[in-house]
PDB file of N, CA and C in Angstrom:
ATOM      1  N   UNK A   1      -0.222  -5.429   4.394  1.00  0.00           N
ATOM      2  CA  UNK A   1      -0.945  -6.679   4.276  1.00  0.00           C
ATOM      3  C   UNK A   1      -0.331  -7.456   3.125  1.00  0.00           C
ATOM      4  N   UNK A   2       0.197  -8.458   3.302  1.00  0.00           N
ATOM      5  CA  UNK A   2       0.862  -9.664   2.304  1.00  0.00           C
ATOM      6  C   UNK A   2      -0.779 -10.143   1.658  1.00  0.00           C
ATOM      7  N   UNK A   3      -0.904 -10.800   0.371  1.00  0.00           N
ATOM      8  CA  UNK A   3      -1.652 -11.679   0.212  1.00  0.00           C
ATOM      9  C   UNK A   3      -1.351 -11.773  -1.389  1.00  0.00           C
ATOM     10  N   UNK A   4      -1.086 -13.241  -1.604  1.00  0.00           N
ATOM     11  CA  UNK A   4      -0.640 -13.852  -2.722  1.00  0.00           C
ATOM     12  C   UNK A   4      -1.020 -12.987  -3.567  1.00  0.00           C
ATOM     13  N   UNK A   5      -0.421 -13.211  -4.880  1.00  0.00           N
ATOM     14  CA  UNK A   5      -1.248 -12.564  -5.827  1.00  0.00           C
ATOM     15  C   UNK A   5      -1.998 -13.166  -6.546  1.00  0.00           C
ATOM     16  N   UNK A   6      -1.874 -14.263  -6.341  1.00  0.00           N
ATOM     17  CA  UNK A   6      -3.198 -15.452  -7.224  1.00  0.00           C
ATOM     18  C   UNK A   6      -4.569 -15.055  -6.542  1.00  0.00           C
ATOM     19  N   UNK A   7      -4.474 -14.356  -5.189  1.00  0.00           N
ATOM     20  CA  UNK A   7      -5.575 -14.590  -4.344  1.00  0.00           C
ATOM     21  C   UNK A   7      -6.265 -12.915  -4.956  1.00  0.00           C
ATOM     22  N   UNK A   8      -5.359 -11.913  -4.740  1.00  0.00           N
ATOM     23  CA  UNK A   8      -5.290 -10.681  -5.606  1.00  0.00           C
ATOM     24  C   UNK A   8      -6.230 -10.303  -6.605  1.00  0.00           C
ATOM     25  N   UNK A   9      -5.882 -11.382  -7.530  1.00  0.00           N
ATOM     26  CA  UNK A   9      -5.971 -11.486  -8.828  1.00  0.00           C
ATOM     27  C   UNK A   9      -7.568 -12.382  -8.858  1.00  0.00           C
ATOM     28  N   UNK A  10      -7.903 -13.018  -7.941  1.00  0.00           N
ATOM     29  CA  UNK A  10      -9.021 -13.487  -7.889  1.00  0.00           C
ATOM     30  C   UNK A  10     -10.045 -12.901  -7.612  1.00  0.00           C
ATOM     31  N   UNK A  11      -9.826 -11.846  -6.119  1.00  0.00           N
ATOM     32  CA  UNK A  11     -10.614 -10.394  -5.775  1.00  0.00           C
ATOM     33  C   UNK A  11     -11.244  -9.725  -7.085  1.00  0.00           C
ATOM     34  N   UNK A  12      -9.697  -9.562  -7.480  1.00  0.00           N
ATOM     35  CA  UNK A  12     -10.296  -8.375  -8.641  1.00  0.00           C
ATOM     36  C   UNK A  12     -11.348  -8.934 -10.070  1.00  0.00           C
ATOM     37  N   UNK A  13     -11.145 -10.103 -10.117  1.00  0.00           N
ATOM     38  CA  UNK A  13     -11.937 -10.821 -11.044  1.00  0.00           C
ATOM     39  C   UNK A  13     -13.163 -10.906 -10.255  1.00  0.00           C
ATOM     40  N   UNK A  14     -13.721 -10.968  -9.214  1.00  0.00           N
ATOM     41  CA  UNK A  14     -14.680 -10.883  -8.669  1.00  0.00           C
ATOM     42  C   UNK A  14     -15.094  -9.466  -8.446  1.00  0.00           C
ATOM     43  N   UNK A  15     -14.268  -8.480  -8.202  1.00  0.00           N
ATOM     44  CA  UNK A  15     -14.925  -7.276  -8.592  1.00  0.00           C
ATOM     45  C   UNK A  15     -15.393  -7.151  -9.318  1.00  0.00           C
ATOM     46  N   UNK A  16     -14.495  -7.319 -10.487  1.00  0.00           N
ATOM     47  CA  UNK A  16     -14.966  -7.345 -12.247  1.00  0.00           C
ATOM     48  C   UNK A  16     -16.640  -7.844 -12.259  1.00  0.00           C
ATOM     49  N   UNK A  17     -16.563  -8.884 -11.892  1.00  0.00           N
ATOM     50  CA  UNK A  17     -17.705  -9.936 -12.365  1.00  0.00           C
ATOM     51  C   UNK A  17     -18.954  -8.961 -11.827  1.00  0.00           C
ATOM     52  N   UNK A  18     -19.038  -8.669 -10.639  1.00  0.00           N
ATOM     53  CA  UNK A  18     -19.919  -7.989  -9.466  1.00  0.00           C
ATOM     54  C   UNK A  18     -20.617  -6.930 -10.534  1.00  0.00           C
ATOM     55  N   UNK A  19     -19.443  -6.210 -10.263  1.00  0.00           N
ATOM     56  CA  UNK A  19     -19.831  -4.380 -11.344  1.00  0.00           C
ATOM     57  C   UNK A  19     -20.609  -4.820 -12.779  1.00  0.00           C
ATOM     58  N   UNK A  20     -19.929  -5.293 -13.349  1.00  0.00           N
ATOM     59  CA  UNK A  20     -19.959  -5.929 -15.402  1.00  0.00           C
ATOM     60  C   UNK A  20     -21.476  -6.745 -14.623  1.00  0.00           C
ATOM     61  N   UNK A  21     -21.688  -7.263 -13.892  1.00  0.00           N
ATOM     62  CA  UNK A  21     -23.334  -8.168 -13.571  1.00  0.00           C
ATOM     63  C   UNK A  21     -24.247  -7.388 -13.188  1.00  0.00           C
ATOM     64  N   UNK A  22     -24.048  -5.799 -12.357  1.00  0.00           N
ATOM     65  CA  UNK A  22     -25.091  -4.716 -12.076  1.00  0.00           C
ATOM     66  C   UNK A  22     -24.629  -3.793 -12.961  1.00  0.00           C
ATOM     67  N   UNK A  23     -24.212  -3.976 -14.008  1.00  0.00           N
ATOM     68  CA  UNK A  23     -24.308  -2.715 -15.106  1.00  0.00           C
ATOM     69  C   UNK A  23     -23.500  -1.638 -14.581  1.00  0.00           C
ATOM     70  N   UNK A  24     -22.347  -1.552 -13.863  1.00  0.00           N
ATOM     71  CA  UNK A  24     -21.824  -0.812 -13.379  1.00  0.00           C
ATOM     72  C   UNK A  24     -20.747  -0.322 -14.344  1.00  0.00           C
ATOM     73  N   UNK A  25     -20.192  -1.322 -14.841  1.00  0.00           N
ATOM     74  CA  UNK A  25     -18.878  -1.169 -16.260  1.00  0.00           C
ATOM     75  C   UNK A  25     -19.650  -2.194 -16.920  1.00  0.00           C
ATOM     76  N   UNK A  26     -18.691  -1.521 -17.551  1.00  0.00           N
ATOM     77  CA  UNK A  26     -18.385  -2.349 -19.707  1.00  0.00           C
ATOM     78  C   UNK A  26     -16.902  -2.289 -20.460  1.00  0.00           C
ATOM     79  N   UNK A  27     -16.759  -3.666 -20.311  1.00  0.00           N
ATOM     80  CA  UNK A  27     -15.450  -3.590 -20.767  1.00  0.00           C
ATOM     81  C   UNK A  27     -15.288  -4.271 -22.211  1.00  0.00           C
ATOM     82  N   UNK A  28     -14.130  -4.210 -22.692  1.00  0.00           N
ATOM     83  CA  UNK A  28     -14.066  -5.583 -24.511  1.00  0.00           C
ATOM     84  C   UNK A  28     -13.181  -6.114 -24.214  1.00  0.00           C
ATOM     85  N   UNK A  29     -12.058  -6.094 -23.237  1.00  0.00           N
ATOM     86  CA  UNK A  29     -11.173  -6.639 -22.909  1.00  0.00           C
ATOM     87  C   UNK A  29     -11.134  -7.261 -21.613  1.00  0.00           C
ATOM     88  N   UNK A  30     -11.325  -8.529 -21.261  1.00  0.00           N
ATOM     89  CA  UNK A  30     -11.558  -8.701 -19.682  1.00  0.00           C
ATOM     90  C   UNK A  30     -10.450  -9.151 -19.112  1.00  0.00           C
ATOM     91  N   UNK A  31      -9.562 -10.046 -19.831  1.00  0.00           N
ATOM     92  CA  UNK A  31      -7.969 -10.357 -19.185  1.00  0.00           C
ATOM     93  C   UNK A  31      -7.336  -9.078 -18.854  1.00  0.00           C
ATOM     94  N   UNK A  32      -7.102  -8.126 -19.795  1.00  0.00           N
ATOM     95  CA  UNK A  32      -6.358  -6.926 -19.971  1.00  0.00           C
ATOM     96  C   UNK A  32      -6.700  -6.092 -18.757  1.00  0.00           C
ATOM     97  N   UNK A  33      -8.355  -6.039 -18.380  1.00  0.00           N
ATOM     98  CA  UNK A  33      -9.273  -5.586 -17.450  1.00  0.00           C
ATOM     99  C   UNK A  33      -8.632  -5.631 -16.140  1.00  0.00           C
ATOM    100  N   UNK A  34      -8.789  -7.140 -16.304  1.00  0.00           N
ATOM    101  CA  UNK A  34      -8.619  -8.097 -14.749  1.00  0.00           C
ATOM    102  C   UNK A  34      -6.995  -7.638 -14.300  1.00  0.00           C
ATOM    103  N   UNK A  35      -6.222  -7.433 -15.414  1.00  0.00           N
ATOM    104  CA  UNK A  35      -4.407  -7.533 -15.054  1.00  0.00           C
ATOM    105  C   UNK A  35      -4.303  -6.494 -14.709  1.00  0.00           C
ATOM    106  N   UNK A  36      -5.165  -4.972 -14.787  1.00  0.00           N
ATOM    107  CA  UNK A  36      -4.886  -3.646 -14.425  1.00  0.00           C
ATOM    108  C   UNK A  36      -5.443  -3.860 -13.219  1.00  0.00           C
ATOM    109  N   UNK A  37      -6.344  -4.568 -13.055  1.00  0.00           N
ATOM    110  CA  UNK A  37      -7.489  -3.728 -11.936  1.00  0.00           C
ATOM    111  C   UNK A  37      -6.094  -4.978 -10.652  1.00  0.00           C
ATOM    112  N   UNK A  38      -6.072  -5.893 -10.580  1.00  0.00           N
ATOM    113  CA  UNK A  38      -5.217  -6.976  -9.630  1.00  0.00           C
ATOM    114  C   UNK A  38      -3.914  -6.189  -9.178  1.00  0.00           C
ATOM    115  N   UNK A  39      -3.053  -5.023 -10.486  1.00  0.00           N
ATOM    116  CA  UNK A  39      -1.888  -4.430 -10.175  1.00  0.00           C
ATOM    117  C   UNK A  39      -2.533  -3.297  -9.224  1.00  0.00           C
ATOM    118  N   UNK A  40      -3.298  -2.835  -9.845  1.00  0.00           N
ATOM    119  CA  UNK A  40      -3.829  -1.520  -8.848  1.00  0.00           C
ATOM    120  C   UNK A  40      -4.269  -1.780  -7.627  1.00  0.00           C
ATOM    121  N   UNK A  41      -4.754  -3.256  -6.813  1.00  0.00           N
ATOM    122  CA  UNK A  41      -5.008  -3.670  -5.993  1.00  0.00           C
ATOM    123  C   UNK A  41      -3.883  -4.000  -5.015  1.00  0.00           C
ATOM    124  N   UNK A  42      -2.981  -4.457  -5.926  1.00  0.00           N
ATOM    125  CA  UNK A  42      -1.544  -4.607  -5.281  1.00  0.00           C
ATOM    126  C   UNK A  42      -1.323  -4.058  -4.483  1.00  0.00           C
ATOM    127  N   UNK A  43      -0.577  -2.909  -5.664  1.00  0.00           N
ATOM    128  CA  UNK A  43      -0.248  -1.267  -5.277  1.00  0.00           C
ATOM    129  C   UNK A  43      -0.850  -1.066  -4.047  1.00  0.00           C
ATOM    130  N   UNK A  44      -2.251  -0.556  -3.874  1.00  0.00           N
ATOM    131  CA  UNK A  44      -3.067  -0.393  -2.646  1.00  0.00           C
ATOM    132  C   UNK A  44      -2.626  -0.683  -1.582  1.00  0.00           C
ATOM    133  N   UNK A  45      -2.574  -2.922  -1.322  1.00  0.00           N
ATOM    134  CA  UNK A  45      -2.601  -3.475  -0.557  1.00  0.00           C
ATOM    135  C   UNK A  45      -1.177  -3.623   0.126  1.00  0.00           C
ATOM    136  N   UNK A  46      -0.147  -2.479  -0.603  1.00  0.00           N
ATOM    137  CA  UNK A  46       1.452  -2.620  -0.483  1.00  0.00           C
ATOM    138  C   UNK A  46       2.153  -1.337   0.076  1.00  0.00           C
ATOM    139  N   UNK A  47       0.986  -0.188   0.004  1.00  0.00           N
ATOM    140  CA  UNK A  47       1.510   0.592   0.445  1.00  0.00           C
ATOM    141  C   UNK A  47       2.063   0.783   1.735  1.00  0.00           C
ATOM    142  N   UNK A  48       1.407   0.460   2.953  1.00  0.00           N
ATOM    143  CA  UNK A  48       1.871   0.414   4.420  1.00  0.00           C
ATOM    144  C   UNK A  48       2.766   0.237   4.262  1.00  0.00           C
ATOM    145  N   UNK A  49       3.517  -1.134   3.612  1.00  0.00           N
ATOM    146  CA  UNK A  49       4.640  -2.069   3.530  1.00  0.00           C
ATOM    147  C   UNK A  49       6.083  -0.996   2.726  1.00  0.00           C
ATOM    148  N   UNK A  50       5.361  -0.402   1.616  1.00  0.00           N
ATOM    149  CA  UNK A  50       6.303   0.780   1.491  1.00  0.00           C
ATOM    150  C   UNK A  50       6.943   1.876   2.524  1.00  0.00           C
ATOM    151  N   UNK A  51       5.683   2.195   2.658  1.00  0.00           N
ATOM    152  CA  UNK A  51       5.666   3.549   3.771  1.00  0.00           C
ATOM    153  C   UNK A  51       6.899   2.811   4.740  1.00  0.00           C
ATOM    154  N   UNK A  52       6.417   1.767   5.501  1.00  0.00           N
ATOM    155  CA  UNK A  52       7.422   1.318   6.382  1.00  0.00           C
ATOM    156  C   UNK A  52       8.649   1.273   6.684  1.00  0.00           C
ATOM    157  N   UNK A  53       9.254   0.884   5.144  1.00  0.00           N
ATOM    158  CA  UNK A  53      10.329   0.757   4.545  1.00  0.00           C
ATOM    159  C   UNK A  53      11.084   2.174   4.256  1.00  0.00           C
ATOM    160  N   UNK A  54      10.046   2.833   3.657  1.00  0.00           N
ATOM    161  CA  UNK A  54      10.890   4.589   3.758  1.00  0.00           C
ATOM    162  C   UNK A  54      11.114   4.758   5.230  1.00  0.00           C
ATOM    163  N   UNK A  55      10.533   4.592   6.164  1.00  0.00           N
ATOM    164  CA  UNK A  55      10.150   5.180   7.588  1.00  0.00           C
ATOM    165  C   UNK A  55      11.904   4.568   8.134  1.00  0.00           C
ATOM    166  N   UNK A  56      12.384   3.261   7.852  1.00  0.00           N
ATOM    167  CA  UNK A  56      13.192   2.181   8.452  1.00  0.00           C
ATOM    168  C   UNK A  56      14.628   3.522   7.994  1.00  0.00           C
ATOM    169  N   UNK A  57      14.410   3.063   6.687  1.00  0.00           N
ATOM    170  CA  UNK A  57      15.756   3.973   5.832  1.00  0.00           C
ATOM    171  C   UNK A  57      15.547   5.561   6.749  1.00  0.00           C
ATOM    172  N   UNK A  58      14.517   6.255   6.727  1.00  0.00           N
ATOM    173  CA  UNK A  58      15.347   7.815   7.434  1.00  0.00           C
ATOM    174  C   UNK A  58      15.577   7.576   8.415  1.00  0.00           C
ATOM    175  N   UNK A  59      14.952   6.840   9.199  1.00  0.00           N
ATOM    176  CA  UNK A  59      15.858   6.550  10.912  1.00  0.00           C
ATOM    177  C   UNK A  59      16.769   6.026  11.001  1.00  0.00           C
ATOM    178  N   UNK A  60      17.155   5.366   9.788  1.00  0.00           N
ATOM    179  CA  UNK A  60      18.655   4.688   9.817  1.00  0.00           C
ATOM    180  C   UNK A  60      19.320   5.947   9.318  1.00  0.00           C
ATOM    181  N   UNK A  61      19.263   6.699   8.321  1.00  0.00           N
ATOM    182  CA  UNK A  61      20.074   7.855   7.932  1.00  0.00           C
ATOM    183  C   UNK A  61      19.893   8.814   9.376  1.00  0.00           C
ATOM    184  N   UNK A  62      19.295   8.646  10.210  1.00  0.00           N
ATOM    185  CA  UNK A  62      19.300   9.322  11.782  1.00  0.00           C
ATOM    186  C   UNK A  62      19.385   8.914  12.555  1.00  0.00           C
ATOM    187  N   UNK A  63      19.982   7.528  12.773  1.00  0.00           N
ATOM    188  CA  UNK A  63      20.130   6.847  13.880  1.00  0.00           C
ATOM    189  C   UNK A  63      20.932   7.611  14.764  1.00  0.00           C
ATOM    190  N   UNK A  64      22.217   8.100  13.881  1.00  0.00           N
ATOM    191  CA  UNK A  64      23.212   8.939  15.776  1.00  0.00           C
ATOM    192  C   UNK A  64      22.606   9.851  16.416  1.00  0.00           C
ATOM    193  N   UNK A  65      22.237  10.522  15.370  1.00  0.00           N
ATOM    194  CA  UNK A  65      21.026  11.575  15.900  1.00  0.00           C
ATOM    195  C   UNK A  65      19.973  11.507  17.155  1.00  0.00           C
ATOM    196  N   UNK A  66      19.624  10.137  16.647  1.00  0.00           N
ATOM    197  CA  UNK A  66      18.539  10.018  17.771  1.00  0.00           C
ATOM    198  C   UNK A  66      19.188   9.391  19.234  1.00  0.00           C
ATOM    199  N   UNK A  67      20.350   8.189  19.308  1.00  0.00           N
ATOM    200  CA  UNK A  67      20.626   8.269  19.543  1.00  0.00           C
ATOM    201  C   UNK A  67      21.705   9.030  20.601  1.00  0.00           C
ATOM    202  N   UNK A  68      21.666  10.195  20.555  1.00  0.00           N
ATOM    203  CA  UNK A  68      22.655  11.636  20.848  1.00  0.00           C
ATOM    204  C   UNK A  68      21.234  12.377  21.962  1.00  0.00           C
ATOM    205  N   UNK A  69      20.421  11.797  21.364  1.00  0.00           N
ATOM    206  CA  UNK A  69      19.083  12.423  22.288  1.00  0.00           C
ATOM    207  C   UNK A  69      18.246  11.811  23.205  1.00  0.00           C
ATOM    208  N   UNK A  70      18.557  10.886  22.856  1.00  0.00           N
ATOM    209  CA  UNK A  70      18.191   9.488  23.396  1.00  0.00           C
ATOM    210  C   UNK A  70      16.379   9.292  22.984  1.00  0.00           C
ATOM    211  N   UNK A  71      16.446   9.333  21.733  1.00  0.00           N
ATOM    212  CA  UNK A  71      14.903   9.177  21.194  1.00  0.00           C
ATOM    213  C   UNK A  71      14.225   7.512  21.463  1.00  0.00           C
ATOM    214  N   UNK A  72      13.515   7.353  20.950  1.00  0.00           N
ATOM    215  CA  UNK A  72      12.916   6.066  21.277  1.00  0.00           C
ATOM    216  C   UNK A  72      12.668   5.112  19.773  1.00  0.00           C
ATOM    217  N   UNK A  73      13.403   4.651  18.715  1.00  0.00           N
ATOM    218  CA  UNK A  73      13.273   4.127  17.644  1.00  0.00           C
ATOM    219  C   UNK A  73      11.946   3.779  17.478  1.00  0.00           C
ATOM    220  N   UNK A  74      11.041   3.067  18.397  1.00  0.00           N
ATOM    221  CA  UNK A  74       9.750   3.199  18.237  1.00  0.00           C
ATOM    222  C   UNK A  74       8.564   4.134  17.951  1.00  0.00           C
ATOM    223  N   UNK A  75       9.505   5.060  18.964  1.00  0.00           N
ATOM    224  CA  UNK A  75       8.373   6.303  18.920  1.00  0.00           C
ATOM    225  C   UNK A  75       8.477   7.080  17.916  1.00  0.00           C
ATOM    226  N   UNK A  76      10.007   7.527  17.482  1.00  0.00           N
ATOM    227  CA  UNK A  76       9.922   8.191  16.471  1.00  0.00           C
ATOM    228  C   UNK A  76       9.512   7.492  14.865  1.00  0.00           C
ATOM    229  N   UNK A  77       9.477   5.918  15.071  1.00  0.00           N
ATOM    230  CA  UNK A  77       9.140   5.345  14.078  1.00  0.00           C
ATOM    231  C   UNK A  77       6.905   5.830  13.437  1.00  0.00           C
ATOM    232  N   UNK A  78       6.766   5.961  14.634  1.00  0.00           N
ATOM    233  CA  UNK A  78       5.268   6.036  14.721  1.00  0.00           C
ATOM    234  C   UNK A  78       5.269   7.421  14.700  1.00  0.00           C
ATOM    235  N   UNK A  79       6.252   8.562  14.543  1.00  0.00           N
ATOM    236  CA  UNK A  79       5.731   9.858  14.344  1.00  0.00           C
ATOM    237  C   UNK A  79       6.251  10.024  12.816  1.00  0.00           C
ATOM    238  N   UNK A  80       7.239   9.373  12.252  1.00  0.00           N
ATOM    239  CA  UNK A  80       7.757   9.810  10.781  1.00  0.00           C
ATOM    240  C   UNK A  80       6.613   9.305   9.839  1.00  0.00           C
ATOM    241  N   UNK A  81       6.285   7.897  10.275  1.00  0.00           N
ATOM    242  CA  UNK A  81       4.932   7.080   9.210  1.00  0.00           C
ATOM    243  C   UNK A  81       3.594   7.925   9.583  1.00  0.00           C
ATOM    244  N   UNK A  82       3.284   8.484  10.911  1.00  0.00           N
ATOM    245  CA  UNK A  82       2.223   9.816  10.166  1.00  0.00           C
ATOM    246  C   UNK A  82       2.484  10.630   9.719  1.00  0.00           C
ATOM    247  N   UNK A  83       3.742  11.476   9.851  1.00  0.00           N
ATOM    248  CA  UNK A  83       4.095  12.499   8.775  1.00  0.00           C
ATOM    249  C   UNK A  83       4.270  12.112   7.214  1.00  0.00           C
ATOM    250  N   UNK A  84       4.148  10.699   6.903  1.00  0.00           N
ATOM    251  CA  UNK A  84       4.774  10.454   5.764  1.00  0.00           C
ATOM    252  C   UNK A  84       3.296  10.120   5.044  1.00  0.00           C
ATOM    253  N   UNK A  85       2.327   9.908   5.767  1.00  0.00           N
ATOM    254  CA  UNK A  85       0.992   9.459   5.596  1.00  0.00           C
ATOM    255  C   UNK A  85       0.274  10.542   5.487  1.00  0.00           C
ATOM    256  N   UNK A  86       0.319  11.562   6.200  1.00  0.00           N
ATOM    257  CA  UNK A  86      -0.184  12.812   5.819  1.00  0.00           C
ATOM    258  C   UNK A  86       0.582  13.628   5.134  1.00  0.00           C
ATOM    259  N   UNK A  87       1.561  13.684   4.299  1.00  0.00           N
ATOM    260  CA  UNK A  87       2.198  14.429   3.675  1.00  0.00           C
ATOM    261  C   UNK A  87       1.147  13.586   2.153  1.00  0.00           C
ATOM    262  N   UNK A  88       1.639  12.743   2.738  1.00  0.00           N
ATOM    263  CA  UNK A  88       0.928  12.012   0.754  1.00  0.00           C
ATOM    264  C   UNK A  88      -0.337  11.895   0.963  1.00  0.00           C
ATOM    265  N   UNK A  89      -1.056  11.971   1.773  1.00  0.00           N
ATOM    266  CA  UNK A  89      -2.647  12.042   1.907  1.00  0.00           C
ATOM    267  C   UNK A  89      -2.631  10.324   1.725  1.00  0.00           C
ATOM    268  N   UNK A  90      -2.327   9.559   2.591  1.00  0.00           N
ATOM    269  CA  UNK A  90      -2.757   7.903   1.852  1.00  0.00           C
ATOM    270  C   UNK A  90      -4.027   7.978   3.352  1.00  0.00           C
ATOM    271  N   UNK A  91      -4.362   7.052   3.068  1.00  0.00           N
ATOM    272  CA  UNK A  91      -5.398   6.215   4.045  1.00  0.00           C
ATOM    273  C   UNK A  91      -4.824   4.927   4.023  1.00  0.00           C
ATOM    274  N   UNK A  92      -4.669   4.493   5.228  1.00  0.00           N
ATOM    275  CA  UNK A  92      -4.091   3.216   6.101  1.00  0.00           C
ATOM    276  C   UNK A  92      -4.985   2.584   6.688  1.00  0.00           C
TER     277      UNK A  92
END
């Protein structure tokens, strides 16, 4: 999932606000707050987009391979990103 990071960064200030308004946290620093919690949201919202990208690179380091077998770049694309998803335990 793409989404600006101004927009990001707005979420998480609205998290902030939400929690810090039902007594949920307490912070002394709220910029400092807001700039961790927006990166960690990132991160989150970027992983698929990683995963993907590893998934692209080993089938390219196996393309003859698959090729030679006549695999399906699709299919094996959709079996390496669950192995790669359940190896790291993410949720997608």
């Amino acid at each position: 999932m793409h989404l600006p990071r101004e927009y990001v960064a707005y979420m998480a200030q609205q998290v902030l606000k939400r929690l810090s308004k039902d007594g949920l946290i307490q912070y002394d620093q709220p910029a400092y707050v807001a700039e961790v919690m927006t990166q960690v949201m990132l991160d989150e919202l970027t992983i698929e987009m990683r995963i993907d990208e590893e998934v692209r690179k080993i089938l390219e380091e196996h393309g003859d391979e698959m090729k030679q077998v006549g695999a399906s770049y699709e299919e094996m694309f959709k079996k390496v990103k669950r192995q790669l998803v359940r190896d790291r335990k993410v949720v997608l």
